[in-house]
C-alpha atoms as a PDB file:
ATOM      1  CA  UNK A   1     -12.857   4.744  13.336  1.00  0.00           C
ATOM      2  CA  UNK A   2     -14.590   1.211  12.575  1.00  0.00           C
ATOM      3  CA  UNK A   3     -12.656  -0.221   9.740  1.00  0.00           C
ATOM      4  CA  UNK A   4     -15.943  -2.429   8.938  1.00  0.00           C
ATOM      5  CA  UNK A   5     -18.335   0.164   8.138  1.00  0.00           C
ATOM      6  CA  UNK A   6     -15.291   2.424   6.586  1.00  0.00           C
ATOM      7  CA  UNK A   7     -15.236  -0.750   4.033  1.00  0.00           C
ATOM      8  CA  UNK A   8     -18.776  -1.219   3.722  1.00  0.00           C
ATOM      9  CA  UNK A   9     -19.118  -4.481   5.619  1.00  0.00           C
ATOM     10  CA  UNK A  10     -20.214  -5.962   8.093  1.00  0.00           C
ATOM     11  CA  UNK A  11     -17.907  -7.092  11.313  1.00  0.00           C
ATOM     12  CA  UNK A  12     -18.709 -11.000  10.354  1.00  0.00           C
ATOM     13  CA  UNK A  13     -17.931 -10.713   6.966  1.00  0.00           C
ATOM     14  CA  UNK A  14     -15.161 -12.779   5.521  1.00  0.00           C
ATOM     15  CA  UNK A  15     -11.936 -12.023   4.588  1.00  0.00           C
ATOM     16  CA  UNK A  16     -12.568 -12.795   1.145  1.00  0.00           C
ATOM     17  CA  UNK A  17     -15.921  -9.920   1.348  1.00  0.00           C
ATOM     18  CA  UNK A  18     -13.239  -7.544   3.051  1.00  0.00           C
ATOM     19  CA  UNK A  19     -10.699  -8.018   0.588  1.00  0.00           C
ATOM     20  CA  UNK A  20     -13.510  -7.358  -2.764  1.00  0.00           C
ATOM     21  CA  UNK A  21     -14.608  -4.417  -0.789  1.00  0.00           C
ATOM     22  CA  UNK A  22     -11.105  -2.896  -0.764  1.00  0.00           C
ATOM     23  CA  UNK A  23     -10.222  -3.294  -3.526  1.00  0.00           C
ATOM     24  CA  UNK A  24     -14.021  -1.783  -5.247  1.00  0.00           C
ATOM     25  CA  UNK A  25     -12.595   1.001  -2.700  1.00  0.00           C
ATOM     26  CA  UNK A  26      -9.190   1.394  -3.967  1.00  0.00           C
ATOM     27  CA  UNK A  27     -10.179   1.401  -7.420  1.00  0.00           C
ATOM     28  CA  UNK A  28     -13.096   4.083  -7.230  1.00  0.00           C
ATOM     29  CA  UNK A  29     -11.287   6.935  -4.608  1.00  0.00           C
ATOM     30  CA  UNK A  30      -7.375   6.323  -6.170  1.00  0.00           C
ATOM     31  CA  UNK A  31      -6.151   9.753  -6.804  1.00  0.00           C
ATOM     32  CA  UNK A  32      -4.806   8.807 -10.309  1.00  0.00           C
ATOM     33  CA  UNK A  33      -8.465   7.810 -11.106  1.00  0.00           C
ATOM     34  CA  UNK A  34     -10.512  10.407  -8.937  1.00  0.00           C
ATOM     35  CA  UNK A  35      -9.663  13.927  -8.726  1.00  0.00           C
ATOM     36  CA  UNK A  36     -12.658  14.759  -6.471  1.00  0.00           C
ATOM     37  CA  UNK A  37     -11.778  17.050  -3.215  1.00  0.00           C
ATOM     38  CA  UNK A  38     -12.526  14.084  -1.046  1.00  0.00           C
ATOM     39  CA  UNK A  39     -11.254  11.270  -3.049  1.00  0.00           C
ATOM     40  CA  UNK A  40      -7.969  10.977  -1.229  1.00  0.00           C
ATOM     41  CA  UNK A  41      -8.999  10.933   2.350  1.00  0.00           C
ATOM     42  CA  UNK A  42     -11.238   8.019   1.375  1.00  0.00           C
ATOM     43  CA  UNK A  43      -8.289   6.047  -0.442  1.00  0.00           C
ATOM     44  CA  UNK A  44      -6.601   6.847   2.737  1.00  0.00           C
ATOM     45  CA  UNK A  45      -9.103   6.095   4.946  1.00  0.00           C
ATOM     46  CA  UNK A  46      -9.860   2.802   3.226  1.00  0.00           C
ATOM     47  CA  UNK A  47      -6.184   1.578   3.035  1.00  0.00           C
ATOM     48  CA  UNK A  48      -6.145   2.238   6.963  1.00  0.00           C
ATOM     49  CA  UNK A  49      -8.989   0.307   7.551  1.00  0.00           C
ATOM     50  CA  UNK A  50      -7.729  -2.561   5.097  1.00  0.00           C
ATOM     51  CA  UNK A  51      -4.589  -2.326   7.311  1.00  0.00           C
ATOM     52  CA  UNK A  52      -6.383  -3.308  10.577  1.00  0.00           C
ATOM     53  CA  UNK A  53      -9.196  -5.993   8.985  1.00  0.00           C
ATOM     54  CA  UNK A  54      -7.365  -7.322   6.078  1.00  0.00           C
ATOM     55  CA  UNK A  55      -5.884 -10.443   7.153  1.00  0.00           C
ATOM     56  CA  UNK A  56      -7.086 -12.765   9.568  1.00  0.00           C
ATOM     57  CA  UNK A  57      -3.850 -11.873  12.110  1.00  0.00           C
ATOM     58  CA  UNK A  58      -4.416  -8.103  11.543  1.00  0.00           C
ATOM     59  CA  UNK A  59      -8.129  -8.562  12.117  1.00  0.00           C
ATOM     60  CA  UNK A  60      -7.489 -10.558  15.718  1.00  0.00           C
ATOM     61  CA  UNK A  61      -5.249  -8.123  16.514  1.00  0.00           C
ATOM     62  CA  UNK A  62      -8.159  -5.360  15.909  1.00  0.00           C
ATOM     63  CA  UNK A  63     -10.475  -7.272  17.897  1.00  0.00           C
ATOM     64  CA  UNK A  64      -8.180  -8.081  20.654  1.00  0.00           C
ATOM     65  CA  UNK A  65      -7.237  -4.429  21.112  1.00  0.00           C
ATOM     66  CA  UNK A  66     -11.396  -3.396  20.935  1.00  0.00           C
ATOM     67  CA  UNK A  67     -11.846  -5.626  23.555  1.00  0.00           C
ATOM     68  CA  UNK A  68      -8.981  -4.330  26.186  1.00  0.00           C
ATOM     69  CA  UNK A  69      -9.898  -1.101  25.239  1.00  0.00           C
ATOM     70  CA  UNK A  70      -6.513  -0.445  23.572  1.00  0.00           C
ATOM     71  CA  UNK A  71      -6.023   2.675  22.108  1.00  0.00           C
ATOM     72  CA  UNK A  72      -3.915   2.345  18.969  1.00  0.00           C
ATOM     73  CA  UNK A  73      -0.803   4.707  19.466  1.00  0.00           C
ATOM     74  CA  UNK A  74      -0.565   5.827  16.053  1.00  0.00           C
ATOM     75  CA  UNK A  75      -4.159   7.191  15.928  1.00  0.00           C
ATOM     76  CA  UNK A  76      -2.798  10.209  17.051  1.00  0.00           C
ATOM     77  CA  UNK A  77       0.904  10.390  16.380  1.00  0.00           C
ATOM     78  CA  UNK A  78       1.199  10.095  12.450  1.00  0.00           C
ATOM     79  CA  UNK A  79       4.376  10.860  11.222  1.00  0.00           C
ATOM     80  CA  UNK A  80       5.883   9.543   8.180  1.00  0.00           C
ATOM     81  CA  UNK A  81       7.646   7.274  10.611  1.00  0.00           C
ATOM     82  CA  UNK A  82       7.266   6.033  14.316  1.00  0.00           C
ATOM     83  CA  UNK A  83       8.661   8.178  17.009  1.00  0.00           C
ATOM     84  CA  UNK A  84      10.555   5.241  19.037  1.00  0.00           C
ATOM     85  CA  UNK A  85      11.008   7.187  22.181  1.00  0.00           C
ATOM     86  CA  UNK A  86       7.170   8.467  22.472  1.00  0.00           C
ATOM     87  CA  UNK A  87       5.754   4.722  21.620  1.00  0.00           C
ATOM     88  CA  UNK A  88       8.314   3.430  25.036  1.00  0.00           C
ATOM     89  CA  UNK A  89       7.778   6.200  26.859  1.00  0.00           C
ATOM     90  CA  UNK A  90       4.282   5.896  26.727  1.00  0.00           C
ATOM     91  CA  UNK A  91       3.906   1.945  27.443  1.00  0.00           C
ATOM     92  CA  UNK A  92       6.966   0.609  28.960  1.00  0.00           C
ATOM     93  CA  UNK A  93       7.338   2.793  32.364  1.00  0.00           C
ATOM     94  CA  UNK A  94       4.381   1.505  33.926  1.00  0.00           C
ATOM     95  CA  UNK A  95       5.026  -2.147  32.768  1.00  0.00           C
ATOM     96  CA  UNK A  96       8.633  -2.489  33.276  1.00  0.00           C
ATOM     97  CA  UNK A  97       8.446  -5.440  35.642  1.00  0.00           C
ATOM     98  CA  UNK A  98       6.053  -7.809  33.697  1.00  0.00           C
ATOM     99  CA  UNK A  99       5.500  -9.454  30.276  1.00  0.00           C
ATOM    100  CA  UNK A 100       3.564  -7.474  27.855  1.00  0.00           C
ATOM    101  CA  UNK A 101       3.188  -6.707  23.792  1.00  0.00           C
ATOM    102  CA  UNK A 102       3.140  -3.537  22.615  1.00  0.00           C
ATOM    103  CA  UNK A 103       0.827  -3.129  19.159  1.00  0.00           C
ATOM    104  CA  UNK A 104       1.122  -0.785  17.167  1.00  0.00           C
ATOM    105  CA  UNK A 105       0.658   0.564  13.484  1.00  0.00           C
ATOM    106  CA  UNK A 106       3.336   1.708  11.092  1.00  0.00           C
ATOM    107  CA  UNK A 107       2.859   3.794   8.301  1.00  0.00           C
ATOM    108  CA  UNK A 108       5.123   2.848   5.279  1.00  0.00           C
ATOM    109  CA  UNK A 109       5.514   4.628   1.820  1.00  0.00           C
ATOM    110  CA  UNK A 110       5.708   2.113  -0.788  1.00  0.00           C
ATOM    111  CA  UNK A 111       9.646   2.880  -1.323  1.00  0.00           C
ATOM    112  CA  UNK A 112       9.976   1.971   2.200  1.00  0.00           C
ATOM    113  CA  UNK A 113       8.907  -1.461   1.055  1.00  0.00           C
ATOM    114  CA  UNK A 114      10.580  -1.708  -2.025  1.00  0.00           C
ATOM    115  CA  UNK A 115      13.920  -1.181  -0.955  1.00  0.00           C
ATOM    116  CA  UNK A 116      13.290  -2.339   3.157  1.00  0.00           C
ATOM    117  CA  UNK A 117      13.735  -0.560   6.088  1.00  0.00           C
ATOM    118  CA  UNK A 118      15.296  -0.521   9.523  1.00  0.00           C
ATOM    119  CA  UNK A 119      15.304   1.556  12.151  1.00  0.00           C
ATOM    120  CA  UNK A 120      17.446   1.239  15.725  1.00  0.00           C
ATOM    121  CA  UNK A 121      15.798   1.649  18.732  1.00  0.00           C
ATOM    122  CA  UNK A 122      16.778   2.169  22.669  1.00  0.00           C
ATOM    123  CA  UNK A 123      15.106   0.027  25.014  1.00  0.00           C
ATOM    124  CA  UNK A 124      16.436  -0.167  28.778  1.00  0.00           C
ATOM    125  CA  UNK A 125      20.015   0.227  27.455  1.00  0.00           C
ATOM    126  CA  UNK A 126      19.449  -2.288  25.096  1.00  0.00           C
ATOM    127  CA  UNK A 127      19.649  -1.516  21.345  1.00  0.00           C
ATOM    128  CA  UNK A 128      16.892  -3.056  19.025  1.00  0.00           C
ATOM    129  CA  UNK A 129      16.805  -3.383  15.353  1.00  0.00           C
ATOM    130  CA  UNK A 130      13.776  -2.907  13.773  1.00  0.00           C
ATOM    131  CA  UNK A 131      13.603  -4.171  10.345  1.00  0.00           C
ATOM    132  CA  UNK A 132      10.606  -4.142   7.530  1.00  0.00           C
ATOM    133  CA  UNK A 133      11.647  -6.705   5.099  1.00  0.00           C
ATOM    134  CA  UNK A 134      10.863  -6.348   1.526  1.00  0.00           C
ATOM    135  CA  UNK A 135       8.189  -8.903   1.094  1.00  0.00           C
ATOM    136  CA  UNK A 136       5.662  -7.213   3.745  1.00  0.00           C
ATOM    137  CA  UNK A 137       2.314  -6.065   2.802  1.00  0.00           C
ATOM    138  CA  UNK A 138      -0.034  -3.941   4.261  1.00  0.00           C
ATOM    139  CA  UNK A 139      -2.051  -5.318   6.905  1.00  0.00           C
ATOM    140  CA  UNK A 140       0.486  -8.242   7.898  1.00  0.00           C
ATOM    141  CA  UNK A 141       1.868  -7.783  11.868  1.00  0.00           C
ATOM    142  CA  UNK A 142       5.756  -7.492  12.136  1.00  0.00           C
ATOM    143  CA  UNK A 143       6.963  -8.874  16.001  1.00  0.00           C
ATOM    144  CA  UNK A 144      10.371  -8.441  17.569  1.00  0.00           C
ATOM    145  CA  UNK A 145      10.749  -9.878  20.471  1.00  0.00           C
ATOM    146  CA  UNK A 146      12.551  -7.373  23.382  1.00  0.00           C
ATOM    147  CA  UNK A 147      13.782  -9.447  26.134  1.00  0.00           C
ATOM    148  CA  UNK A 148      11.852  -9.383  29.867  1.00  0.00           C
ATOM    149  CA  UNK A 149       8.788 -11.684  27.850  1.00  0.00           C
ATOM    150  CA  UNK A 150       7.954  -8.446  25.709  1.00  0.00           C
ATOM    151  CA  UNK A 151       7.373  -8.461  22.411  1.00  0.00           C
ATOM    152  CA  UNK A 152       6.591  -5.463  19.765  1.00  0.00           C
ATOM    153  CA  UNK A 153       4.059  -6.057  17.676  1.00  0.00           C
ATOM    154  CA  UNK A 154       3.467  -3.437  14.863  1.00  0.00           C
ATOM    155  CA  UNK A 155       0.430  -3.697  11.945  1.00  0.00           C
ATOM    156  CA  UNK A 156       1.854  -2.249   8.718  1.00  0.00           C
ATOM    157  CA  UNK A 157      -0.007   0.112   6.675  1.00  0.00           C
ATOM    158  CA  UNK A 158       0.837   1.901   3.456  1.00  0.00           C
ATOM    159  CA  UNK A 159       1.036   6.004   2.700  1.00  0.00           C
ATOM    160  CA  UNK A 160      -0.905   7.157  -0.705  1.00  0.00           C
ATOM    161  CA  UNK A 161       1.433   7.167  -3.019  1.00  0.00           C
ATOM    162  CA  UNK A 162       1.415   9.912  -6.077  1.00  0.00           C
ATOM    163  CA  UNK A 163       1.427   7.697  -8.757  1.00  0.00           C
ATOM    164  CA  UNK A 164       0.975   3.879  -7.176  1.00  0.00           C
ATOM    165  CA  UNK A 165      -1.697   2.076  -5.697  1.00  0.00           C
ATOM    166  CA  UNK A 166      -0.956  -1.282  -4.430  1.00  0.00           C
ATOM    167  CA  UNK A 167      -3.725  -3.891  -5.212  1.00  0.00           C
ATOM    168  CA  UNK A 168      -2.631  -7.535  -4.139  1.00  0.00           C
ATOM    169  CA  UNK A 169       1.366  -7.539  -4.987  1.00  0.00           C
ATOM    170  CA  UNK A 170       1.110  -5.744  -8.095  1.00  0.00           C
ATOM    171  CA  UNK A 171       1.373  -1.842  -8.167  1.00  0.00           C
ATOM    172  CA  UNK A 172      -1.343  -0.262 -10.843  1.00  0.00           C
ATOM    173  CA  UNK A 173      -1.125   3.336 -12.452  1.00  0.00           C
ATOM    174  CA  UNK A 174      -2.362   5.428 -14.985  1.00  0.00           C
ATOM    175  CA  UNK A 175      -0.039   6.160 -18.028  1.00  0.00           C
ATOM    176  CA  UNK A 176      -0.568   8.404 -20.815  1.00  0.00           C
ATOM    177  CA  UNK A 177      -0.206   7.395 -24.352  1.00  0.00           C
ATOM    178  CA  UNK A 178       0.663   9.642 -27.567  1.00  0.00           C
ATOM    179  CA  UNK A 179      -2.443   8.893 -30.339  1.00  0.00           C
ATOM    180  CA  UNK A 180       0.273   7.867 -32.944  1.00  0.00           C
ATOM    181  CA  UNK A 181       2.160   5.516 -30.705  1.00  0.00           C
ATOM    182  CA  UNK A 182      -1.156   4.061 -29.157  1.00  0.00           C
ATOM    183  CA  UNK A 183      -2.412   3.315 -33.429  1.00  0.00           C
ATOM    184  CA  UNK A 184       0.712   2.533 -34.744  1.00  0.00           C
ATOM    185  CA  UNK A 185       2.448   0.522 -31.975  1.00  0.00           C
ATOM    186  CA  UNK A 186       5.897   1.737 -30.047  1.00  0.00           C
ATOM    187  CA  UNK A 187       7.886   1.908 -27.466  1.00  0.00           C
ATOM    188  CA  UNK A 188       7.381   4.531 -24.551  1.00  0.00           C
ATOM    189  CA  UNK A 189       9.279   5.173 -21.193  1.00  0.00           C
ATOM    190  CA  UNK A 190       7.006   4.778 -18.153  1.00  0.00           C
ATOM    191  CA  UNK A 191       8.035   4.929 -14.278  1.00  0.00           C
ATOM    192  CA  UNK A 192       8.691   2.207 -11.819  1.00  0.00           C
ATOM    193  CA  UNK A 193       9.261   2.649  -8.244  1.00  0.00           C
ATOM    194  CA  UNK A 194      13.231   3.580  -8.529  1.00  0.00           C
ATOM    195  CA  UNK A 195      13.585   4.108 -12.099  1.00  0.00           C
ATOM    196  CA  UNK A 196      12.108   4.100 -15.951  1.00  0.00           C
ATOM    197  CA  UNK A 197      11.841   1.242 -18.206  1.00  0.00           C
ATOM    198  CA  UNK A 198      10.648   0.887 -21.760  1.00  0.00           C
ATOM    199  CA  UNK A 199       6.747   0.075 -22.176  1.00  0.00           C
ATOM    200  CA  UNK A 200       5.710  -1.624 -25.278  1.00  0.00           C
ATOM    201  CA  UNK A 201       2.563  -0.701 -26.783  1.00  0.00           C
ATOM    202  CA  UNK A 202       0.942  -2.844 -29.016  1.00  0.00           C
ATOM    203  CA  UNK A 203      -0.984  -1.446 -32.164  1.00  0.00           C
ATOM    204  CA  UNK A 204      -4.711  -0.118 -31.767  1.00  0.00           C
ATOM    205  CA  UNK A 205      -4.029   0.316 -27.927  1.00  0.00           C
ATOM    206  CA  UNK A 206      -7.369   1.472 -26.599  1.00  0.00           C
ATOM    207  CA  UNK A 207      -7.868   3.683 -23.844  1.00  0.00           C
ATOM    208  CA  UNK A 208      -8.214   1.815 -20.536  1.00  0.00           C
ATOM    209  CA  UNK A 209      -5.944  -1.148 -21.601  1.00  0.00           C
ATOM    210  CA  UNK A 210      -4.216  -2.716 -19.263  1.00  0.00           C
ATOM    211  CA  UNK A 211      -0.341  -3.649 -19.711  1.00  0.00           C
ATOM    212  CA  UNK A 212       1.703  -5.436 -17.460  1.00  0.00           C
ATOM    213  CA  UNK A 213       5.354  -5.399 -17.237  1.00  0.00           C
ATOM    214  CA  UNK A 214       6.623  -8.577 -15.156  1.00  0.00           C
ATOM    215  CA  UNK A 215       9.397  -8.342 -12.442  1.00  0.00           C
ATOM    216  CA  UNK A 216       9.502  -5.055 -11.842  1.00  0.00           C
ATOM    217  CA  UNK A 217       7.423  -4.320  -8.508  1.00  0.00           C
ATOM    218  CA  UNK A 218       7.586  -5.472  -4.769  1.00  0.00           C
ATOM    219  CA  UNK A 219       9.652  -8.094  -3.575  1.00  0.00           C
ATOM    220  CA  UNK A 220       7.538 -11.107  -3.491  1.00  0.00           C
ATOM    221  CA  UNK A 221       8.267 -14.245  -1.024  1.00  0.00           C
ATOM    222  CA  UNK A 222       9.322 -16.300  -3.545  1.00  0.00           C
ATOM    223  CA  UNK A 223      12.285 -14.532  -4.475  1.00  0.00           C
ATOM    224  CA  UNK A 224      10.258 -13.096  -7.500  1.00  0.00           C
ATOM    225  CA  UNK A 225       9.226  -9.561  -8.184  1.00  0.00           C
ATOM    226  CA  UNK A 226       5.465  -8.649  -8.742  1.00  0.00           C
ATOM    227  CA  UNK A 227       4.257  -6.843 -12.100  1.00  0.00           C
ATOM    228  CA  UNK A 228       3.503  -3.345 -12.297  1.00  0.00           C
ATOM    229  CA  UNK A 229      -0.020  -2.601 -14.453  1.00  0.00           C
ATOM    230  CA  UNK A 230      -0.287  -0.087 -16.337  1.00  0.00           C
ATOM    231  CA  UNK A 231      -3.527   1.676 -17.621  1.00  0.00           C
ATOM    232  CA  UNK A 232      -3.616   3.307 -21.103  1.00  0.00           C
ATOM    233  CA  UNK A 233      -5.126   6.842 -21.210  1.00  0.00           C
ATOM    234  CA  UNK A 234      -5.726   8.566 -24.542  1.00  0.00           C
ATOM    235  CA  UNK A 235      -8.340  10.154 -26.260  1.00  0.00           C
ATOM    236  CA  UNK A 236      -9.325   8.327 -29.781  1.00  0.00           C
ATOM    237  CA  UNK A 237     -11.622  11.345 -30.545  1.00  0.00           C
ATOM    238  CA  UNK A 238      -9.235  14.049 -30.649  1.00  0.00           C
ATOM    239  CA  UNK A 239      -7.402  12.216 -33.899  1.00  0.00           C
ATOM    240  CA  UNK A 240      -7.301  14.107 -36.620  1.00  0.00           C
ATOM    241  CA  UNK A 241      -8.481  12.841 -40.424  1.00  0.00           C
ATOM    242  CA  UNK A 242      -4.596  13.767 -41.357  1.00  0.00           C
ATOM    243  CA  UNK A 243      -2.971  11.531 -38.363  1.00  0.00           C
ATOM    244  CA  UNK A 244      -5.958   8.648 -39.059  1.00  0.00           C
ATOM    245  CA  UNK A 245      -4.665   8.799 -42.706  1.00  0.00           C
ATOM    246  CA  UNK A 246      -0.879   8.872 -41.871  1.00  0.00           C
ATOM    247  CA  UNK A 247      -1.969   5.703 -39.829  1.00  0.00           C
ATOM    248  CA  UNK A 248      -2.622   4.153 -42.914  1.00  0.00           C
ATOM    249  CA  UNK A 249       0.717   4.187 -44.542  1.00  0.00           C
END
């Protein structure tokens, strides 16, 4: 799978081209704003892709690994999470006596991120923790270093989420507003990742307006959470003359 021509680009473009391309991606094949049959695998796809070519260290990695013919383990083990003892098993008993890195990719759901996540390991008796911190995005390289010169390299990713899709560091979803609150003005409760908060809708909300609540996404690395955005979705023409005159009052 060429995460280039997934994206639409070509292998020279820059990272700024890759990044617009993604994101034209993410917006048109999101499940909450495509309910074609094929929509998701495309999100999918293109997240994937993103994951390998989207930052400069993810996109050496890529190339590195296409030019030693590196198979990428997770191409074809694709659990929700990593299998520890298949990835070792499969790469450390014919190296055991010399330096190496392992790459790999890890598949993360966005709660993984939000709240972190760690996972022990065995390694030649040794135990290893493995640990995600909050602040990661997809496409950035996590390395833990494993004693003998080795060193584990994995390339995060992100699962589709049902109602999510990460753009940047904010999160972006679809919310659906009642016709009196969206004329009117009001408060409504709408999701975060762990919980519900209260939504303020101003008066004459349109459909397809975009509200952001601050501080209430991902971790960011300055200490400060990222906004969520939320994207208004009613129907203006299904108001009736009785609710446009109540509107009035």
């Amino acid at each position: 799978m060429d995460p280039y021509s997934i994206l639409g680009v070509s292998s020279d473009a820059t990272q700024s081209e890759i990044k617009k391309a993604y994101r034209k991606l993410a917006l048109k094949y999101h499940p909450d704003r495509n309910d074609s049959p094929e929509a998701e695998q495309k999100f999918k796809e293109a997240s994937e892709a993103y994951s390998q070519v989207g930052s400069e260290e993810s996109r050496k990695q890529y190339e590195s690994s296409k030019s030693n013919g590196f198979e990428d383990f997770f191409s074809h083990h694709r659990p929700n999470h990593p299998t520890w003892d298949d990835l070792f098993g499969a790469f450390h008993q014919a190296n055991r006596q010399r330096s190496f890195v392992i790459r790999a990719n890890m598949a993360l759901t966005l709660e993984d991120i939000y709240h972190g996540y760690e996972k022990f390991f065995e390694l030649d008796g040794q135990s290893i923790l493995f640990s995600v911190p909050t602040t990661v995005r997809p496409g950035e390289t996590l390395r833990v270093r494993i004693g003998n010169g080795q060193e584990l390299q994995i390339t995060i990713s992100l699962q589709t989420h049902s109602r999510f899709h990460l753009i940047g560091d904010d999160l972006h979803t679809l919310i659906e507003v009642p016709a009196n609150i969206a004329i009117k003005g009001g408060d409504i409760l709408v999701p975060t990742i762990d919980s519900n908060i209260n939504l303020h809708i101003p008066p004459g909300t349109c459909s397809h307006a975009k509200l952001r609540a601050k501080n209430v996404g991902l971790q960011c690395s300055n200490n400060n959470r990222a906004s969520i955005i939320y994207e208004v979705k009613i129907d203006t023409r299904k108001i009736s003359e009785s609710l446009r005159q109540w509107s009035k009052t």
